[in-house]
N, C-alpha and C. Protein backbone atom coordinates (compact mmCIF):
# COMPACT_ATOMS: atom_id res chain seq x y z
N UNK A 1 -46.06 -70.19 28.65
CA UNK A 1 -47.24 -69.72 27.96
C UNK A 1 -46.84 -68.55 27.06
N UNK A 2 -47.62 -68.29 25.50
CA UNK A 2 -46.92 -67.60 25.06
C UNK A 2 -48.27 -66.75 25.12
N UNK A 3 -48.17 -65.03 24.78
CA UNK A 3 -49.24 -64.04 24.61
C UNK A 3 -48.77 -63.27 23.68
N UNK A 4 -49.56 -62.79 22.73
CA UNK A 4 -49.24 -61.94 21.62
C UNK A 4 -49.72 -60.49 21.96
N UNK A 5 -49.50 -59.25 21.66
CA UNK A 5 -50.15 -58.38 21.52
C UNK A 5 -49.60 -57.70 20.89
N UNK A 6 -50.42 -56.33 20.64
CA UNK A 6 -50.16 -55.86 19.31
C UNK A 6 -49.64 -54.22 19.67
N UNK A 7 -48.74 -53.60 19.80
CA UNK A 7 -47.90 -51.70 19.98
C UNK A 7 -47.77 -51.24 18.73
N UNK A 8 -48.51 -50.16 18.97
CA UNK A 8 -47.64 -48.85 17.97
C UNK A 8 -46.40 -48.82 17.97
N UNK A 9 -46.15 -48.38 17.27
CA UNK A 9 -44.57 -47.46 17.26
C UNK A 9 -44.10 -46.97 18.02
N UNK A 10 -45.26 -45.77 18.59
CA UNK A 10 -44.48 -45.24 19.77
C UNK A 10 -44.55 -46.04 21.44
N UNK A 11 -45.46 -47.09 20.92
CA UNK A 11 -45.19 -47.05 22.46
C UNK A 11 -44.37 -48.51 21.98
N UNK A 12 -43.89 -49.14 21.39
CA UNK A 12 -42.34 -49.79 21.38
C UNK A 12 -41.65 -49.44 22.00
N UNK A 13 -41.25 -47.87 21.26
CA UNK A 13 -40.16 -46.91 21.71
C UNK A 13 -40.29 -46.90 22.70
N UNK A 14 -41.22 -46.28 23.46
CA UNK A 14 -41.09 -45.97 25.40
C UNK A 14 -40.45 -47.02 25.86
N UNK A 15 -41.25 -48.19 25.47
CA UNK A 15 -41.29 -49.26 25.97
C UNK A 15 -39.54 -49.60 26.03
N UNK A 16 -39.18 -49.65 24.97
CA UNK A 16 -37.35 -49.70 24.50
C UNK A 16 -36.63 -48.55 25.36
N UNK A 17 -37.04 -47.64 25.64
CA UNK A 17 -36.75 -46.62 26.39
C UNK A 17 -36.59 -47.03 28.07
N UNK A 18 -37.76 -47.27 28.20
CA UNK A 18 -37.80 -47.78 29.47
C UNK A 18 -36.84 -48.76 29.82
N UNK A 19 -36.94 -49.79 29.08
CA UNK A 19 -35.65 -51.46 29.07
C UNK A 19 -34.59 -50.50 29.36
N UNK A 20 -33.89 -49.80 28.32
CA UNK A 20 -32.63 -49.40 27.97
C UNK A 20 -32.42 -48.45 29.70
N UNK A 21 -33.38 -47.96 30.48
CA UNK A 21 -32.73 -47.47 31.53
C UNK A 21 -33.10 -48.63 32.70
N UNK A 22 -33.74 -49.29 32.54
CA UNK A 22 -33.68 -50.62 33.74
C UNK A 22 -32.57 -51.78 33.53
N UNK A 23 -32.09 -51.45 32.33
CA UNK A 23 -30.90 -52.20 31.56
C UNK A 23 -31.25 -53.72 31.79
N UNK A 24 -32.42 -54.06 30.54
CA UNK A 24 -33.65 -54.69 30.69
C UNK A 24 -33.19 -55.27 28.84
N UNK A 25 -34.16 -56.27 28.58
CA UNK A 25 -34.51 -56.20 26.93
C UNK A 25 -35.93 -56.39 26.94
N UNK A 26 -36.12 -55.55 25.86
CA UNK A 26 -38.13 -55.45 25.79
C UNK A 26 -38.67 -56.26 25.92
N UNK A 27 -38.21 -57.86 26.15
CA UNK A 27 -39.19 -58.35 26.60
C UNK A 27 -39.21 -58.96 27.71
N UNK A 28 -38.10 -58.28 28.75
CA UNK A 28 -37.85 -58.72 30.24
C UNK A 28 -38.63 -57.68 30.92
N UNK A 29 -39.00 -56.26 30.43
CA UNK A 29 -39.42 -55.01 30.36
C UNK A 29 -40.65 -55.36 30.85
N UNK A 30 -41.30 -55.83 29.60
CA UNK A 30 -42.98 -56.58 29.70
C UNK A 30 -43.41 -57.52 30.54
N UNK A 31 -42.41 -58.22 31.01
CA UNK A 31 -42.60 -59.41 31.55
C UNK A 31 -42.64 -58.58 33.02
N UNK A 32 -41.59 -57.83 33.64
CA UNK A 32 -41.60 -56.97 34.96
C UNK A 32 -42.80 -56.60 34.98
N UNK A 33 -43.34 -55.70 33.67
CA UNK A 33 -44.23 -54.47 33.90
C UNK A 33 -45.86 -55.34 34.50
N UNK A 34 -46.09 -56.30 33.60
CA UNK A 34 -47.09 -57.58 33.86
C UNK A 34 -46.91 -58.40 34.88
N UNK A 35 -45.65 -58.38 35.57
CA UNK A 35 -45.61 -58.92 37.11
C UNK A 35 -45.52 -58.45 38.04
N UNK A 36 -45.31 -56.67 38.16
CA UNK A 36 -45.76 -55.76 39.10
C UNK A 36 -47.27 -55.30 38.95
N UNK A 37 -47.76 -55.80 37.66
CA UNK A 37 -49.07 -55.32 37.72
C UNK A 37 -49.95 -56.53 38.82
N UNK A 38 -49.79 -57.60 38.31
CA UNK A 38 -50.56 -59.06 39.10
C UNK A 38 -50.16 -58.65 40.47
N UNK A 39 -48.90 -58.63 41.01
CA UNK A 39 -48.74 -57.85 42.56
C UNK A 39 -49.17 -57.23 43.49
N UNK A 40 -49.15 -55.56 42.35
CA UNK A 40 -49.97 -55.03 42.59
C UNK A 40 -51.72 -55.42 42.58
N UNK A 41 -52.01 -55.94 42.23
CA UNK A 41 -54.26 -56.28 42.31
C UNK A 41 -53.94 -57.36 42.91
N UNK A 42 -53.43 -57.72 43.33
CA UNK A 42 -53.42 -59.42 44.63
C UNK A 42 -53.66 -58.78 45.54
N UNK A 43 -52.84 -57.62 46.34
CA UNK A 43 -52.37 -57.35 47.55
C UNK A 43 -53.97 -56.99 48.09
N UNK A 44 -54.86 -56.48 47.04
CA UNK A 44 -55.95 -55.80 47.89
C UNK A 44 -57.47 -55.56 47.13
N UNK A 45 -58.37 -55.63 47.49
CA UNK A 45 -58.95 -55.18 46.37
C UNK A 45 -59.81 -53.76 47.23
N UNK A 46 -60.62 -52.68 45.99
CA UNK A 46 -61.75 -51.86 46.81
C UNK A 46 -62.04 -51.80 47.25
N UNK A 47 -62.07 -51.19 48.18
CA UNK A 47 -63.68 -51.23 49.93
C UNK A 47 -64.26 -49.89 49.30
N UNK A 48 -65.83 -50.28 49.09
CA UNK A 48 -66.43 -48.68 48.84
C UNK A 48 -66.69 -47.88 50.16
N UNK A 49 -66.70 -47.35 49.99
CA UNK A 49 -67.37 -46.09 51.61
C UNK A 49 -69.13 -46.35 51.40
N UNK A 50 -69.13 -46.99 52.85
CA UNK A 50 -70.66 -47.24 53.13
C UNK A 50 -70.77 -46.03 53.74
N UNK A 51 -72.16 -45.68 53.19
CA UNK A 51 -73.12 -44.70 54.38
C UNK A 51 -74.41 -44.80 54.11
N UNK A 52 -75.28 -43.87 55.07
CA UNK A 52 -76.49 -44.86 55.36
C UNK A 52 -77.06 -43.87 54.36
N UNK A 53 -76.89 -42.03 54.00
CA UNK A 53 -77.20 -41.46 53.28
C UNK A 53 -77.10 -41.94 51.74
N UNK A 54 -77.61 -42.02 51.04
CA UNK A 54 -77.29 -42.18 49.80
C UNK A 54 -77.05 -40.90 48.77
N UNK A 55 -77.54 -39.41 49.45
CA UNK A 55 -77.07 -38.57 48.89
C UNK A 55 -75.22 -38.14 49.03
N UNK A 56 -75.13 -38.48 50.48
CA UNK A 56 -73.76 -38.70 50.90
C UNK A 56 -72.49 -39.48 50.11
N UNK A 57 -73.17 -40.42 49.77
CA UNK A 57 -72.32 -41.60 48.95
C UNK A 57 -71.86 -40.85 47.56
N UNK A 58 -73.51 -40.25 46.99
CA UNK A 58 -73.31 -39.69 45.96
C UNK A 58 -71.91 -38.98 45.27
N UNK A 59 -72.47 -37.57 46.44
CA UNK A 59 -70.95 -36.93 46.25
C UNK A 59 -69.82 -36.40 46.98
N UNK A 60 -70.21 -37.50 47.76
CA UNK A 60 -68.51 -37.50 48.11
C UNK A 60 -67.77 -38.34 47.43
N UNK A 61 -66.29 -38.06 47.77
CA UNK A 61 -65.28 -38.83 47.02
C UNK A 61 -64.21 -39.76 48.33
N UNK A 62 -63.76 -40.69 47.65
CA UNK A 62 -62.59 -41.48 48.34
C UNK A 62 -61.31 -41.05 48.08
N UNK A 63 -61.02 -40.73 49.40
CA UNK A 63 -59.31 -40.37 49.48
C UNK A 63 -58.60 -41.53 48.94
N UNK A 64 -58.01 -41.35 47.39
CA UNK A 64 -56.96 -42.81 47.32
C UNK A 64 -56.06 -41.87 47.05
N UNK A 65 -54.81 -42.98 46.81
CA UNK A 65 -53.36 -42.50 46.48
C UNK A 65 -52.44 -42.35 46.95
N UNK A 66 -51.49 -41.60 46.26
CA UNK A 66 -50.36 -41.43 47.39
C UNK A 66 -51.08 -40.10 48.07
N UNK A 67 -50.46 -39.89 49.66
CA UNK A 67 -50.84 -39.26 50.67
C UNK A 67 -49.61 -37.78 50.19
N UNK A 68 -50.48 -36.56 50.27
CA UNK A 68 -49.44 -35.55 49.98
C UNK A 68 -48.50 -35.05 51.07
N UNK A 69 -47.35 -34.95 51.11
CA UNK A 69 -45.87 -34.49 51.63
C UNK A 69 -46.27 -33.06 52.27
N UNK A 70 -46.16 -33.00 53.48
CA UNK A 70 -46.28 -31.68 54.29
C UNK A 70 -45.13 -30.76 54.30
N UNK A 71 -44.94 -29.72 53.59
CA UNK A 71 -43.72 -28.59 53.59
C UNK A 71 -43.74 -28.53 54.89
C-alpha cells in the first residue's frame, strides 16, 4: 500500500536525523515510527475514572505516564 504525505523542511531534517542515528533510511524511519505507533494504541485503550460525584470527576486528574524515579 502506498501513502503520501506531505513535511516541511524541518521536520525532513529531524526526521533524516533521526534515520542517520538508528542507521535507518527515511523511509525505514517512517515505516518504524508508524509501526510503533499501531503497537503502541493496540495494546490498550482509556479507562476513564468513574465516580459517583460528578464534581469529583470534574477536577480531578488521572495519574498517566511514566511513574517518577525515587532519589
Amino acid at each position: 500500500m502506498k501513502l503520501t504525505i506531505s513535511l516541511d523542511k524541518k521536520e525532513v531534517k529531524i526526521l533524516n536525523k533521526r534515520a542517520k542515528k538508528n542507521f535507518l533510511s527515511l523511509k525505514e524511519q517512517v515505516e518504524d515510527i508508524i509501526r510503533r505507533s499501531c503497537i503502541r494504541s493496540s495494546k490498550g485503550s482509556y479507562k476513564p475514572f468513574k465516580c459517583d460525584d460528578a464534581l469529583v470527576g470534574v477536577f480531578s486528574r488521572d495519574q498517566r505516564g511514566r511513574k517518577k524515579k525515587k532519589k
